[in-house]
C-alpha atoms as a PDB file:
ATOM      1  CA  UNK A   1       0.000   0.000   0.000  1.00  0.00           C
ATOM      2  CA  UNK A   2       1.338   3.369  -0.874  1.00  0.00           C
ATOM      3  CA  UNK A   3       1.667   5.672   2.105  1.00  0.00           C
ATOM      4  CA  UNK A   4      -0.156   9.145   1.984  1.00  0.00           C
ATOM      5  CA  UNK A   5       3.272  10.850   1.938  1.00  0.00           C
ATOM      6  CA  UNK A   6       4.184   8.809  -1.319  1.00  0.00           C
ATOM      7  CA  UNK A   7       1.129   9.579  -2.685  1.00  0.00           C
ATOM      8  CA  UNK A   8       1.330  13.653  -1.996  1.00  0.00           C
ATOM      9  CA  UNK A   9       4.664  13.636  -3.347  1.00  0.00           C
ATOM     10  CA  UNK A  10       3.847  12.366  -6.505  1.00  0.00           C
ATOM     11  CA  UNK A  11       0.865  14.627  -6.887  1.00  0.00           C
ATOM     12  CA  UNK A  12       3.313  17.197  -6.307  1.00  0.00           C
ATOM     13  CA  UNK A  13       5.503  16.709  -8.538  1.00  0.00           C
ATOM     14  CA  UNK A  14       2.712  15.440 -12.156  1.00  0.00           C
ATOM     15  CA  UNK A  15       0.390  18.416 -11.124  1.00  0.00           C
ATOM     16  CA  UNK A  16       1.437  20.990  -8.784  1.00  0.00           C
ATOM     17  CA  UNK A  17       5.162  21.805  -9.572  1.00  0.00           C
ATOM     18  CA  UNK A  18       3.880  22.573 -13.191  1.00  0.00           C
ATOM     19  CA  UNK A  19       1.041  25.829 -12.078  1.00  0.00           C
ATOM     20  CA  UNK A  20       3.834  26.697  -9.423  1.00  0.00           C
ATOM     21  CA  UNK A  21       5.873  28.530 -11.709  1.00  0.00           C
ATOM     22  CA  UNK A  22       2.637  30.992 -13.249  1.00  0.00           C
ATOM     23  CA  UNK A  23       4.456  33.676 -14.585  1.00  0.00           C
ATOM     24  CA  UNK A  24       1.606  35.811 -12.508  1.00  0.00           C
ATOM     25  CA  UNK A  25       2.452  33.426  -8.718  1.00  0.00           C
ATOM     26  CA  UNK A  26       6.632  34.282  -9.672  1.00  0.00           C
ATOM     27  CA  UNK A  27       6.160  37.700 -10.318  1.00  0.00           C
ATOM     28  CA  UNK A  28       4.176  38.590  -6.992  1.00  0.00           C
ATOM     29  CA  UNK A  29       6.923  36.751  -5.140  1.00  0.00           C
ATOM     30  CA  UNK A  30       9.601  38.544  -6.836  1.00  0.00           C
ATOM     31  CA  UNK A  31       7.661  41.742  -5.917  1.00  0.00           C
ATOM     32  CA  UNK A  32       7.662  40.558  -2.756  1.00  0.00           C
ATOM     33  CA  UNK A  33      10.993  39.899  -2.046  1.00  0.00           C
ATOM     34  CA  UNK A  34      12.378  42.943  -3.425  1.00  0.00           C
ATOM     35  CA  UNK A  35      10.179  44.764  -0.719  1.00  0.00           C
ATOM     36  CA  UNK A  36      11.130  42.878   2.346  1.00  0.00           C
ATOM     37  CA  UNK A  37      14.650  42.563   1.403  1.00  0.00           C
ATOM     38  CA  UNK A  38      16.105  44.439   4.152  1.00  0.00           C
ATOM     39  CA  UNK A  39      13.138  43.478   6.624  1.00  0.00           C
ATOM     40  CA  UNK A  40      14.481  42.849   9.736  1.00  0.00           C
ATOM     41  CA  UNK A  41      12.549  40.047  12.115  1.00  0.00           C
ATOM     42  CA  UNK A  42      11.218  42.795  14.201  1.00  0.00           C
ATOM     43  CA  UNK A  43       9.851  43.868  10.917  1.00  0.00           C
ATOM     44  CA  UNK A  44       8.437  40.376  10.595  1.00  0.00           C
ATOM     45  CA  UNK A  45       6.971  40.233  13.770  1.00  0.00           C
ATOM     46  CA  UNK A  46       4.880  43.513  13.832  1.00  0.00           C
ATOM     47  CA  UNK A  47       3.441  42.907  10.198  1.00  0.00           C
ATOM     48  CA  UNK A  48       2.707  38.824  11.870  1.00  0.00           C
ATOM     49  CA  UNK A  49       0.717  40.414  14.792  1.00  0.00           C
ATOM     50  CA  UNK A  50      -0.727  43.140  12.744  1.00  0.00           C
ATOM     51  CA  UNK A  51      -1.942  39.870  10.461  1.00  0.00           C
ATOM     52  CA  UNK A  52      -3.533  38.016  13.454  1.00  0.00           C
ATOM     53  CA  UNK A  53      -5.311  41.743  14.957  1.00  0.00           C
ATOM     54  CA  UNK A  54      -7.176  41.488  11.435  1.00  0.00           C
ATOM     55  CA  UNK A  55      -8.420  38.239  11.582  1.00  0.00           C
ATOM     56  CA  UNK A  56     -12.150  38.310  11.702  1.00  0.00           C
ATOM     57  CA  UNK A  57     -12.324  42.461  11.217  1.00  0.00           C
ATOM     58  CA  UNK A  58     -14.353  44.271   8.206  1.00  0.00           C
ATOM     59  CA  UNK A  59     -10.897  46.251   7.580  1.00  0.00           C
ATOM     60  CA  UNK A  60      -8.003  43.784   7.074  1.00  0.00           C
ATOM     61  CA  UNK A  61      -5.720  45.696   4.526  1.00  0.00           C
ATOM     62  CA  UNK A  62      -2.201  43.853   5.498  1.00  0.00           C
ATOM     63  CA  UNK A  63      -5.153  40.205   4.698  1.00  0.00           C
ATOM     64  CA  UNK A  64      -6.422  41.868   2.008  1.00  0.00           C
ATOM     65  CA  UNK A  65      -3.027  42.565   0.204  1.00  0.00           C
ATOM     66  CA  UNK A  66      -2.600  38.492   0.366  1.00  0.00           C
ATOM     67  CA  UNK A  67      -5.674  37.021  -0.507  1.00  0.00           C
ATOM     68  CA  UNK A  68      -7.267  39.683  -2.932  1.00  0.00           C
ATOM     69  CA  UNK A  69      -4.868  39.459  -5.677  1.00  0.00           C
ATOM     70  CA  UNK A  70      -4.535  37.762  -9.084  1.00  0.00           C
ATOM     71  CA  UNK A  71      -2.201  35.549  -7.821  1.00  0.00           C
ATOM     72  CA  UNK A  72      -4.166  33.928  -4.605  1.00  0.00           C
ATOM     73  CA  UNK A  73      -7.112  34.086  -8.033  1.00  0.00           C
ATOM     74  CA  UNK A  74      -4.851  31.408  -9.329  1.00  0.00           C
ATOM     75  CA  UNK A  75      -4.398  29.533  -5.936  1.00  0.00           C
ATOM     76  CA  UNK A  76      -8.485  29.138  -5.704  1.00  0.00           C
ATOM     77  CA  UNK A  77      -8.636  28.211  -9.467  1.00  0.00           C
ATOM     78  CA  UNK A  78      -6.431  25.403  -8.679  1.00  0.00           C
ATOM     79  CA  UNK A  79      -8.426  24.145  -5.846  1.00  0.00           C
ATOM     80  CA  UNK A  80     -11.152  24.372  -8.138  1.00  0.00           C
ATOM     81  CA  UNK A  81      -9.782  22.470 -10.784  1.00  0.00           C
ATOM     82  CA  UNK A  82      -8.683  19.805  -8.133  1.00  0.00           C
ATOM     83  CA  UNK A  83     -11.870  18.286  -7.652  1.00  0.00           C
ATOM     84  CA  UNK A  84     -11.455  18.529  -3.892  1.00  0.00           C
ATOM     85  CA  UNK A  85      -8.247  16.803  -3.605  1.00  0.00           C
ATOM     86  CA  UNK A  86      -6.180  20.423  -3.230  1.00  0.00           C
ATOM     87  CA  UNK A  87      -8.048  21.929  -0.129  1.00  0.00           C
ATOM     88  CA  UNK A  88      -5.732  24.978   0.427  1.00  0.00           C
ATOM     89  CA  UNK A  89      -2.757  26.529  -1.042  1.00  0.00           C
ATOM     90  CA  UNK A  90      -0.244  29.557   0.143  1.00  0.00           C
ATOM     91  CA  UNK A  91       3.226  30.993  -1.351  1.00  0.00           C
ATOM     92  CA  UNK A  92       5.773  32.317   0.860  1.00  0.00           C
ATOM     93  CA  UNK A  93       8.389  34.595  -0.227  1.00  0.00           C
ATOM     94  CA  UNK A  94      11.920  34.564   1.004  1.00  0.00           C
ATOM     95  CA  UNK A  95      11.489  35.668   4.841  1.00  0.00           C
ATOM     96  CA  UNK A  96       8.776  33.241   5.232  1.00  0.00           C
ATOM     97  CA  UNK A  97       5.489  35.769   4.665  1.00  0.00           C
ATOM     98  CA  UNK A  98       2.573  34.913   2.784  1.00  0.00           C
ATOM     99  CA  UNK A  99       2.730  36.519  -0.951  1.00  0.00           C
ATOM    100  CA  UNK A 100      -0.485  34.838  -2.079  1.00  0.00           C
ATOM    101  CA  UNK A 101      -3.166  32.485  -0.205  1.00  0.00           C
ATOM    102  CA  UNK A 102      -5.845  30.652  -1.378  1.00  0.00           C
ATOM    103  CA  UNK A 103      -7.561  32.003   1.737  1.00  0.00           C
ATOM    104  CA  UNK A 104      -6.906  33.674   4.882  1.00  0.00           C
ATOM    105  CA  UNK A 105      -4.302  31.740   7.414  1.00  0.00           C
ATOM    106  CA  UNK A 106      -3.962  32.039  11.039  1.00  0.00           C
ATOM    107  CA  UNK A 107      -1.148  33.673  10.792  1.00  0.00           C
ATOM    108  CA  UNK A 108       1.449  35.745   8.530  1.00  0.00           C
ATOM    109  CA  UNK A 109       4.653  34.992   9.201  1.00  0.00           C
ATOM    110  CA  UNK A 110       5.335  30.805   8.213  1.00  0.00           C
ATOM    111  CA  UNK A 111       9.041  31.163   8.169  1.00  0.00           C
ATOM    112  CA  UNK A 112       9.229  29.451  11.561  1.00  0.00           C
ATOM    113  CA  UNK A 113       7.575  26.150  10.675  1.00  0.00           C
ATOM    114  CA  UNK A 114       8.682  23.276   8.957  1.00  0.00           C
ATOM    115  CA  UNK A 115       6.587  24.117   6.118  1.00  0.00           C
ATOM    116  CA  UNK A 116       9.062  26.709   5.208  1.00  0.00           C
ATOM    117  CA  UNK A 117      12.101  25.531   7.776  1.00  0.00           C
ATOM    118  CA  UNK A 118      12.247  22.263   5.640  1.00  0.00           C
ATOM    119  CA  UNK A 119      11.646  23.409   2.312  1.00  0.00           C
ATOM    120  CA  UNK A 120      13.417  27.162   1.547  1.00  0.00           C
ATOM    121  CA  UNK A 121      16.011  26.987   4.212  1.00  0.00           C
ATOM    122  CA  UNK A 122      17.168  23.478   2.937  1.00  0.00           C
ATOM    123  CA  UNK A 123      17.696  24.756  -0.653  1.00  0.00           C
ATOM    124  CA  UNK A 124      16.317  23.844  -4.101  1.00  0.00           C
ATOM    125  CA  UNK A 125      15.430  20.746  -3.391  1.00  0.00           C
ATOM    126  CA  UNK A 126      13.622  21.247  -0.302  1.00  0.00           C
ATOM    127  CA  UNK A 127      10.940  19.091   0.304  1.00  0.00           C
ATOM    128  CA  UNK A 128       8.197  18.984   3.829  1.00  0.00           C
ATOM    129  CA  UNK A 129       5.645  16.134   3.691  1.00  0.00           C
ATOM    130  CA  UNK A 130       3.268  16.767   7.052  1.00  0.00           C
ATOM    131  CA  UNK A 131       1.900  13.704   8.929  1.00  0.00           C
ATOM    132  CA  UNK A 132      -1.872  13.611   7.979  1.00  0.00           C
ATOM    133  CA  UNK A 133      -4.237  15.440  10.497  1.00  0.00           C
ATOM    134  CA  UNK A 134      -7.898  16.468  10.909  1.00  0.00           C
ATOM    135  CA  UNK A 135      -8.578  19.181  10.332  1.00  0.00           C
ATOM    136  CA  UNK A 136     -11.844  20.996  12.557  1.00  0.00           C
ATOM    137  CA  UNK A 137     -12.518  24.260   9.933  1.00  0.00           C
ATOM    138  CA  UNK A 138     -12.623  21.654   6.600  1.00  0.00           C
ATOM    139  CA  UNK A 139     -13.936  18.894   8.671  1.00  0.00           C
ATOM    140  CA  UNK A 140     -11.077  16.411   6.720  1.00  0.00           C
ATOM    141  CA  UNK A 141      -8.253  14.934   7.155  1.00  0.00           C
ATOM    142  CA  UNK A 142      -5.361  16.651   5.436  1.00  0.00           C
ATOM    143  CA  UNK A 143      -1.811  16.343   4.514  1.00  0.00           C
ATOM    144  CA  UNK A 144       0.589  19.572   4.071  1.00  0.00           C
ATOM    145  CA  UNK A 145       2.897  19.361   1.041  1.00  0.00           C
ATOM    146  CA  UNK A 146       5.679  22.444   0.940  1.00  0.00           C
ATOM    147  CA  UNK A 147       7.993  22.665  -1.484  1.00  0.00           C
ATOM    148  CA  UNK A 148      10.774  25.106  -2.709  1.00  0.00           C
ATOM    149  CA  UNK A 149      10.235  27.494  -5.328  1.00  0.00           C
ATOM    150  CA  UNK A 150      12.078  28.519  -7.297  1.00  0.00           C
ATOM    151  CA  UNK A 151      12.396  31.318 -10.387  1.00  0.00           C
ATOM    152  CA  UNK A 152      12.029  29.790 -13.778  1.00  0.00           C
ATOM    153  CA  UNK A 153      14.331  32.168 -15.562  1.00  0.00           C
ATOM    154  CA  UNK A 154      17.546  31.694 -13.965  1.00  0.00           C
ATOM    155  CA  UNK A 155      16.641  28.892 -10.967  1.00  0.00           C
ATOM    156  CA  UNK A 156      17.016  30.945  -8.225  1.00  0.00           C
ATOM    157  CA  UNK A 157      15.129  29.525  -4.771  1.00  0.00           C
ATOM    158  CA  UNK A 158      12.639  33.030  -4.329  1.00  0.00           C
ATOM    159  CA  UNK A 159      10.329  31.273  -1.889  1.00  0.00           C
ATOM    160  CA  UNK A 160       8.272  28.198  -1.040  1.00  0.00           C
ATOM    161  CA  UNK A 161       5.011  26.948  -1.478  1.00  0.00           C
ATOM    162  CA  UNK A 162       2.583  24.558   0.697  1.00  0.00           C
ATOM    163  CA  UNK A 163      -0.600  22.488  -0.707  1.00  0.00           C
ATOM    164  CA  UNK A 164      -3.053  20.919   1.168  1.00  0.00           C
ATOM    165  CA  UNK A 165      -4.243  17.450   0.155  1.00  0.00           C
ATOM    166  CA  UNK A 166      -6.992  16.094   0.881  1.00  0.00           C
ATOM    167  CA  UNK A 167      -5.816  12.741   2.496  1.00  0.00           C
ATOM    168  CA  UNK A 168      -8.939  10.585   1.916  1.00  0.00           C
ATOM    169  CA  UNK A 169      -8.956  11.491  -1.851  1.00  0.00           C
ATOM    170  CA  UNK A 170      -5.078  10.727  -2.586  1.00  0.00           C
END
């Protein structure tokens, strides 16, 4: 039997790496990156708690500038196209902060979890596979798939990415 890691991994690599590299998803972390360049992790953590003071308020503009853009458009067109199996879907830039979300996450700042620990700070190649888990909001149980990404033009690592997979339907 082929374990639910296997199984993400492969979808990974025949259907996500391919959308990964939209022109429109590299370009907003590019964007990114050139703006938080010389961020500095008290930087990080003010725009992180500014992030979680939005949550759940009619005026989220740090939220908005995430999840309102062509680029988290593409995210939810992939879920879409998924059938179910892709249940969520965020890129990170180089510091770790969200650049484009499929929706809103609990927080901004993912550069201290594996998600982006295992994947950007390990290199090109970096690969996190999460243990499956249910998740209460989707009422499903999920695996987390992050991977490095990296710029199509010259193969520079730019940021990461993570997927959420539907465990039952891999």
């Amino acid at each position: 039997m082929v374990e639910p890691a296997e199984k993400a991994r492969a979808y990974i690599a025949a259907a996500v790496k391919g959308w990964a590299a939209d022109p429109s998803l590299i370009e907003a972390v590019r964007a990114q990156n050139l703006r938080h360049k010389m961020m500095t992790q008290e930087d990080i953590d003010t725009l992180d708690r500014q992030w979680r003071q939005e949550l759940g308020r009619s005026q989220s503009p740090l939220i908005s500038s995430v999840v309102d853009t062509a680029a988290s458009d593409l995210l939810r067109d992939q879920i879409e196209l998924s059938a179910g199996l892709i249940t969520e879907v965020f890129v990170m830039d180089a510091v770790g902060l969200n650049v484009a979300a499929s929706g809103i996450t609990s927080d901004y700042w993912q550069g201290d979890e594996a998600k982006f620990t295992e994947t950007y700070q390990k290199g090109e190649d970096g690969l996190h596979i999460s243990d499956v888990e249910f998740d209460e909001s989707a009422h499903l149980y999920q695996i987390q798939a992050s991977f490095s990404l990296l710029d199509p033009e010259d193969g520079t690592l730019i940021g990461a990415i993570t997927v959420g997979l539907n465990a039952e339907q891999l």
